[in-house]
Protein backbone atom coordinates (compact mmCIF):
# COMPACT_ATOMS: atom_id res chain seq x y z
CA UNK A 1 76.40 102.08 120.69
CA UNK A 2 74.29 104.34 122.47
CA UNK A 3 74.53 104.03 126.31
CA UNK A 4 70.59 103.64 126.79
CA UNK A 5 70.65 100.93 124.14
CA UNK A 6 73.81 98.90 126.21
CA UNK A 7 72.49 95.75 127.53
CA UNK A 8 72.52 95.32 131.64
CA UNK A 9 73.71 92.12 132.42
CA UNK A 10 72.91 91.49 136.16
CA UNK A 11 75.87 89.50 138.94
CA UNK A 12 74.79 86.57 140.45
CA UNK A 13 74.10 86.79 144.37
CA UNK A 14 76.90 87.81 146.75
CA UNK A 15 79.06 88.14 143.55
CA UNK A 16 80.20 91.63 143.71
CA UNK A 17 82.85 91.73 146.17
CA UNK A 18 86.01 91.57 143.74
CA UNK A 19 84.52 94.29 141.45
CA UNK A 20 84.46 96.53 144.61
CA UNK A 21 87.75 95.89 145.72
CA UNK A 22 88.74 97.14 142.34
CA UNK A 23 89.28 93.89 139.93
CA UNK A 24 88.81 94.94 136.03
CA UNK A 25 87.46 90.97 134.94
CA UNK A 26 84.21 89.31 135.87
CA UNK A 27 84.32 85.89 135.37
CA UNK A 28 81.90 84.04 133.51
CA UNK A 29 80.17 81.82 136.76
CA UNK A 30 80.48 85.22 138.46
CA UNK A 31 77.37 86.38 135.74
CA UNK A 32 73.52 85.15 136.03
CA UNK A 33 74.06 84.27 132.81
CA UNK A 34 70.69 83.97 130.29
CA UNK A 35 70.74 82.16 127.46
CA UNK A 36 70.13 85.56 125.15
CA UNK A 37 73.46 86.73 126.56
CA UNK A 38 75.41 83.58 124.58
CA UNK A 39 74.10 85.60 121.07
CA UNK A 40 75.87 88.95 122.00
CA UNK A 41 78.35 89.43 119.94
CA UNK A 42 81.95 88.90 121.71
CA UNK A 43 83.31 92.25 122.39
CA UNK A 44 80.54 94.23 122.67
CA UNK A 45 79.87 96.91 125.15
CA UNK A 46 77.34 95.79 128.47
CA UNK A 47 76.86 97.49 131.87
CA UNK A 48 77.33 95.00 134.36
CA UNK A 49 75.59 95.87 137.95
CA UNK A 50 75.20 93.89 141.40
CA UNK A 51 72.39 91.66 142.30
CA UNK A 52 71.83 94.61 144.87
CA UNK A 53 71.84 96.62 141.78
CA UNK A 54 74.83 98.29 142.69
CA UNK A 55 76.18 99.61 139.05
CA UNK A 56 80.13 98.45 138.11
CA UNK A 57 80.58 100.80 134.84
CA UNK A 58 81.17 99.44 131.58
CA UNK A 59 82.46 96.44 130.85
CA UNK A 60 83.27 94.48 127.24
CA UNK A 61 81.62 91.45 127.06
CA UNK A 62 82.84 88.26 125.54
CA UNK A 63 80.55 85.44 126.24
CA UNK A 64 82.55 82.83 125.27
CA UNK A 65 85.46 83.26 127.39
CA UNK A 66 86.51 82.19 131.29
CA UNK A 67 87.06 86.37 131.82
CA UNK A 68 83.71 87.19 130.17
CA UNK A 69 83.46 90.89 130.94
CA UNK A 70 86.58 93.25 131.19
CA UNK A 71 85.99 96.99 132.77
CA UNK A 72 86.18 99.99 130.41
CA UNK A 73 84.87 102.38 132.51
CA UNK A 74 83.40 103.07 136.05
CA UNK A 75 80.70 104.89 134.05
CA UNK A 76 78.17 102.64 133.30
CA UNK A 77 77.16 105.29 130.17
CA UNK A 78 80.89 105.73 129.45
CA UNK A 79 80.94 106.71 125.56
CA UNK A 80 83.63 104.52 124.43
CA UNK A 81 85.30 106.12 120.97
CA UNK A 82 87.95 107.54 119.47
CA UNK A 83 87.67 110.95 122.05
CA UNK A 84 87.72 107.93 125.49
CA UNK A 85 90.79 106.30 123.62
CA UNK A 86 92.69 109.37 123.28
CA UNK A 87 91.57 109.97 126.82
CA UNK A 88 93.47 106.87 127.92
CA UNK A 89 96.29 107.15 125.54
CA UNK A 90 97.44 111.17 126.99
CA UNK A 91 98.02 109.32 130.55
CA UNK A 92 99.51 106.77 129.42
CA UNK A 93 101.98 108.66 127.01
CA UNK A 94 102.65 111.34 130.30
CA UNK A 95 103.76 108.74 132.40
CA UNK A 96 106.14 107.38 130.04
CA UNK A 97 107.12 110.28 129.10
CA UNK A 98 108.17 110.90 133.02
CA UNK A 99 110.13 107.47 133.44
CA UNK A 100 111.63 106.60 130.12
CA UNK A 101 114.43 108.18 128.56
CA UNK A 102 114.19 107.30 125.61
CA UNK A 103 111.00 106.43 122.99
CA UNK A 104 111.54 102.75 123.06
CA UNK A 105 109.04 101.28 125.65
CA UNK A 106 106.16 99.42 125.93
CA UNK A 107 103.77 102.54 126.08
CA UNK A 108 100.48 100.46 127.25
CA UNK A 109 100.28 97.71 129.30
CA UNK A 110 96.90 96.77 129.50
CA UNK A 111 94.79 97.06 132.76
CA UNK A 112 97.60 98.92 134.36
CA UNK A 113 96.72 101.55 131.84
CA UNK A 114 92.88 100.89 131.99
CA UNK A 115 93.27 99.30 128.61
CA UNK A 116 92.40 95.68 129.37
CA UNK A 117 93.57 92.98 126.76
CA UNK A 118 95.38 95.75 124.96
CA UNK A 119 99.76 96.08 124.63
CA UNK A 120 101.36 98.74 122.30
CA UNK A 121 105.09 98.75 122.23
CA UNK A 122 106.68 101.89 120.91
CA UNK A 123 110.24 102.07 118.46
CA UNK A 124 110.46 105.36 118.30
CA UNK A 125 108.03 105.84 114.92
CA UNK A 126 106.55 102.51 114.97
CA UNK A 127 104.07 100.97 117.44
CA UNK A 128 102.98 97.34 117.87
CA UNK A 129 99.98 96.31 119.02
CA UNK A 130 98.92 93.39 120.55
CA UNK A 131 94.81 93.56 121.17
CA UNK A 132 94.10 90.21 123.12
CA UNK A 133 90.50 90.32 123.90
CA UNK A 134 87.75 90.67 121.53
CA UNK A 135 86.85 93.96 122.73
CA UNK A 136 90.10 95.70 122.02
CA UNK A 137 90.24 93.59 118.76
CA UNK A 138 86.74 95.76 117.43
CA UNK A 139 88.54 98.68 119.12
CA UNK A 140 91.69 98.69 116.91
CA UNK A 141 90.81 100.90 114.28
CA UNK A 142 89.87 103.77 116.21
CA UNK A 143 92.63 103.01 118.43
CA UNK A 144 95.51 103.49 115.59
CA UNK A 145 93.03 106.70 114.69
CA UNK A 146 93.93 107.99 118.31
CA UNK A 147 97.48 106.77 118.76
CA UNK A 148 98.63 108.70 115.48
CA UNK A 149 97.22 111.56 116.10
CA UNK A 150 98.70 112.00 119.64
CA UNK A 151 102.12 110.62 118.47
CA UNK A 152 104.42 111.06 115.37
CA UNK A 153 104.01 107.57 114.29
CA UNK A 154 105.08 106.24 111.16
CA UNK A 155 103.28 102.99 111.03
CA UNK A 156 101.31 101.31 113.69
CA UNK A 157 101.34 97.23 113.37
CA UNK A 158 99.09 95.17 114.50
CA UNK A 159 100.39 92.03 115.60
CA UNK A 160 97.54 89.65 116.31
CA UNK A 161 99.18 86.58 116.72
CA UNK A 162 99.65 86.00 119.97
CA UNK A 163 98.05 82.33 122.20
CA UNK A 164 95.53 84.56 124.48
CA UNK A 165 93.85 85.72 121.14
CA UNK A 166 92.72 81.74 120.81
CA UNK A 167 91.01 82.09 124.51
CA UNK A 168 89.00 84.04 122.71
CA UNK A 169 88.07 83.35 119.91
CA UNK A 170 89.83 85.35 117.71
CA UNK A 171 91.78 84.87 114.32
CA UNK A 172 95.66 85.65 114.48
CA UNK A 173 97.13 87.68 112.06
CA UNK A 174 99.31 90.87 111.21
CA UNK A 175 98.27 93.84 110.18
CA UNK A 176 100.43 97.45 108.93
CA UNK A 177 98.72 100.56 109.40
CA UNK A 178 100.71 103.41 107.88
CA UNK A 179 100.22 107.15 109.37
CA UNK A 180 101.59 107.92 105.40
CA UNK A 181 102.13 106.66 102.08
CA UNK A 182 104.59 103.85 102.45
CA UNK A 183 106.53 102.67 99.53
CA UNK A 184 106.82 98.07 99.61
CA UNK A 185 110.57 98.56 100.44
CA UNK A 186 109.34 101.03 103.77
CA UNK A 187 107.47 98.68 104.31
CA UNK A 188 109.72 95.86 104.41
CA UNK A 189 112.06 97.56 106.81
CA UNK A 190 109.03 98.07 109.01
CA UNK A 191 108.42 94.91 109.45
CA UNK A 192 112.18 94.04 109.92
CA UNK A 193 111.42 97.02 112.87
CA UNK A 194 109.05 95.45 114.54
CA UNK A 195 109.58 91.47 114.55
CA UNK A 196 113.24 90.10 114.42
CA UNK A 197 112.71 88.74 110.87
CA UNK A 198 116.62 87.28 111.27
CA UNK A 199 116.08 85.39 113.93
CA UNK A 200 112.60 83.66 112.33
CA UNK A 201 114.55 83.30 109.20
CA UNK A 202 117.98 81.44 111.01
CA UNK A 203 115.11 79.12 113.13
CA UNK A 204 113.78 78.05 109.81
CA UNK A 205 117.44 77.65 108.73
CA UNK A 206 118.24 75.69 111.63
CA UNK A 207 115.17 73.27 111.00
CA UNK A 208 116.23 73.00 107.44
CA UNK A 209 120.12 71.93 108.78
CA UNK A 210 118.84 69.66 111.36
CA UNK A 211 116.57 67.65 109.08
CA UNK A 212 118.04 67.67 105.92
CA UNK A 213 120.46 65.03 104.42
CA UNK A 214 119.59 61.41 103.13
CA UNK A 215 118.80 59.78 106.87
CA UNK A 216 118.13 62.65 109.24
CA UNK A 217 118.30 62.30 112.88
CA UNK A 218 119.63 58.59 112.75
CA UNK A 219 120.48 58.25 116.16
CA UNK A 220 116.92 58.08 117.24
CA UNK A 221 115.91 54.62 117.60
CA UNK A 222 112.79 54.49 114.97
CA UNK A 223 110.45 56.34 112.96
CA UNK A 224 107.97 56.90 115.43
CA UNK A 225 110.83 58.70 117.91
CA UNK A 226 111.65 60.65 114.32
CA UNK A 227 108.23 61.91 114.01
CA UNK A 228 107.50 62.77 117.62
CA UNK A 229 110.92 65.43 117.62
CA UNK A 230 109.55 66.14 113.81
CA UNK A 231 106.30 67.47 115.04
CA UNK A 232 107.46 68.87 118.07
CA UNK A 233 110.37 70.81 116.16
CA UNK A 234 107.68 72.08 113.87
CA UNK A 235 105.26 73.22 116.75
CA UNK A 236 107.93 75.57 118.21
CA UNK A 237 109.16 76.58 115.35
CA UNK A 238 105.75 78.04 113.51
CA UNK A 239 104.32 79.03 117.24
CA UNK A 240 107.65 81.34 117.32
CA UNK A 241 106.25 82.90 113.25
CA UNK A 242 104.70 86.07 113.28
CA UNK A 243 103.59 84.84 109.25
CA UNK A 244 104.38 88.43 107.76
CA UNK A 245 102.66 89.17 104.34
CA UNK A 246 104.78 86.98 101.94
CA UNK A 247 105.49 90.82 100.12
CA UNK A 248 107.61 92.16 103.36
CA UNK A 249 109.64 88.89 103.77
CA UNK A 250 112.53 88.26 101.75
CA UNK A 251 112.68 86.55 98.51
CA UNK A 252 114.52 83.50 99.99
CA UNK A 253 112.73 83.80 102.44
CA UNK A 254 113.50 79.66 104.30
CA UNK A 255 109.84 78.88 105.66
CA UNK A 256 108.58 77.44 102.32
CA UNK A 257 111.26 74.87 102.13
CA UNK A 258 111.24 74.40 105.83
CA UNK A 259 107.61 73.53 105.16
CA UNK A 260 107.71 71.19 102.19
CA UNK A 261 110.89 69.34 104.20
CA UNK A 262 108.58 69.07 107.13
CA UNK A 263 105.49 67.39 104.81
CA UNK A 264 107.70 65.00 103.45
CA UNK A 265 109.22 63.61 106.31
CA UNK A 266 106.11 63.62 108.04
CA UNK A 267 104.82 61.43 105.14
CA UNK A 268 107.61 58.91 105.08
CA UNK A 269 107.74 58.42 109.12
CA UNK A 270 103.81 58.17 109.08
CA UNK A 271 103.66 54.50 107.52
CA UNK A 272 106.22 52.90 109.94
CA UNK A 273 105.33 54.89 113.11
CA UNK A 274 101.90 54.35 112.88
CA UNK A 275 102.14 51.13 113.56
CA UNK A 276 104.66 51.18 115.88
CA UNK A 277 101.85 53.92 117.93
CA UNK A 278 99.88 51.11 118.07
CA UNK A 279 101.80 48.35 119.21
CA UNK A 280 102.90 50.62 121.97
CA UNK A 281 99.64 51.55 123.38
CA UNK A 282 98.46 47.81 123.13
CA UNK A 283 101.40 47.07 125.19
CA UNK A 284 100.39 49.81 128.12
CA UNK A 285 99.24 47.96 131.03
CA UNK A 286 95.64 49.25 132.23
């Protein structure tokens, strides 16, 4: 976007005073906020200024998030690309480079780096990154563009899974971007890299052990107690999933029969406990 094109989006009155003191979020009852500003596309770059007019830099705009506008840049014409990334990337690399000892570290840490809503962890050749605001998600591609060319990365992956991605409004998923040709089985062992693929697979094990058999969990006093710790097992269980690409997992991999053991006890609990639901919030006193 060209900086003369970036739209101006003004503070309401008396609203300014945490931008000077050096906070990187404007919240969204801090903007005067017109209705042509709900169509911008979340992400996008704005210039953000003082009722006073007083001008706070550049900011990415999400209008359908509590933190609606997260600063880029003092420099309300900042040009934000691959050559501002890079930018941000050498300072954060030369401070690492002066604390850590080794090249396993988390290399950006979001608006302590000027990066806000962005994490990259480093293992050695392989970076993860986390882009948790909608801004940083449109920014990704240039962003692995920068990172390889400053570091001798062998893959860069993007994991987009995590809860603050929901805040706003953005899908989660994971993503491998190879600096070179990767063959499936390098890829594999990336993945195993990056995410502890034993430790998903011995959860869904555990799920499989705990539920299993001809009358699981038979100490509980009904279906309806089975299907609450059902559901809630389930819950932590996928919420702790990364959900890899089913071609870097392996072939026995436990999730699918995890899954189909969850469907059909959910199934066979449903027709008792939903009654049982019922009788119990009839019987709450209000």
């Amino acid at each position: 976007m060209v900086a003369l094109d970036r739209p101006r989006l003004r503070l309401n009155p008396n609203q300014g005073r945490r931008l000077r003191a050096g906070t990187p979020w404007v919240y969204s009852n801090e903007i005067a906020m017109q209705p042509e500003y709900r169509q911008f596309p979340p992400g996008g770059l704005v210039a953000i200024e003082g009722d006073d007019g007083t001008r706070f830099g550049t900011f990415m705009f999400n209008p359908h998030s509590l933190i609606a506008a997260r600063r880029l840049d003092r420099d309300p014409a900042a040009m934000i690309d691959a050559d501002w990334l890079r930018g941000r990337l050498r300072e954060a690399i030369a401070l690492r480079e002066r604390v850590c000892d080794t090249p396993f570290h988390r290399l950006v840490h979001a608006e302590g780096d000027r990066l806000p809503g962005l994490i990259v962890d480093r293992y050695d050749d392989v970076a993860v990154v986390q882009a948790n605001s909608a801004g940083m998600d449109l920014l990704t591609p240039l962003l692995v563009e920068a990172m390889t060319a400053l570091l001798p990365l062998r893959a860069v992956v993007a994991r987009s899974d995590s809860p603050a991605r929901r805040q706003e409004g953005l899908a989660e998923n994971v993503t491998v971007f190879t600096a070179q040709h990767a063959k499936p089985t390098e890829a594999a062992d990336l993945a195993r890299r990056a995410f502890d693929t034993a430790a998903i697979a011995a959860r869904y094990q555990d799920f499989l052990e705990k539920w299993g058999g001809r009358a699981p969990q038979a100490s509980l006093p009904d279906d309806l107690a089975r299907q609450l710790v059902l559901h809630g097992d389930w819950l932590d269980l996928v919420r702790q999933d990364p959900h890899l690409p089913a071609e870097l997992l392996a072939e026995d991999w436990p999730a699918i029969e995890a899954e189909q053991l969850f469907q059909a006890l959910a199934t066979r609990y449903r027709e008792i406990a939903a009654p049982l639901a019922a009788a119990a919030v009839e019987s709450i006193d209000l």
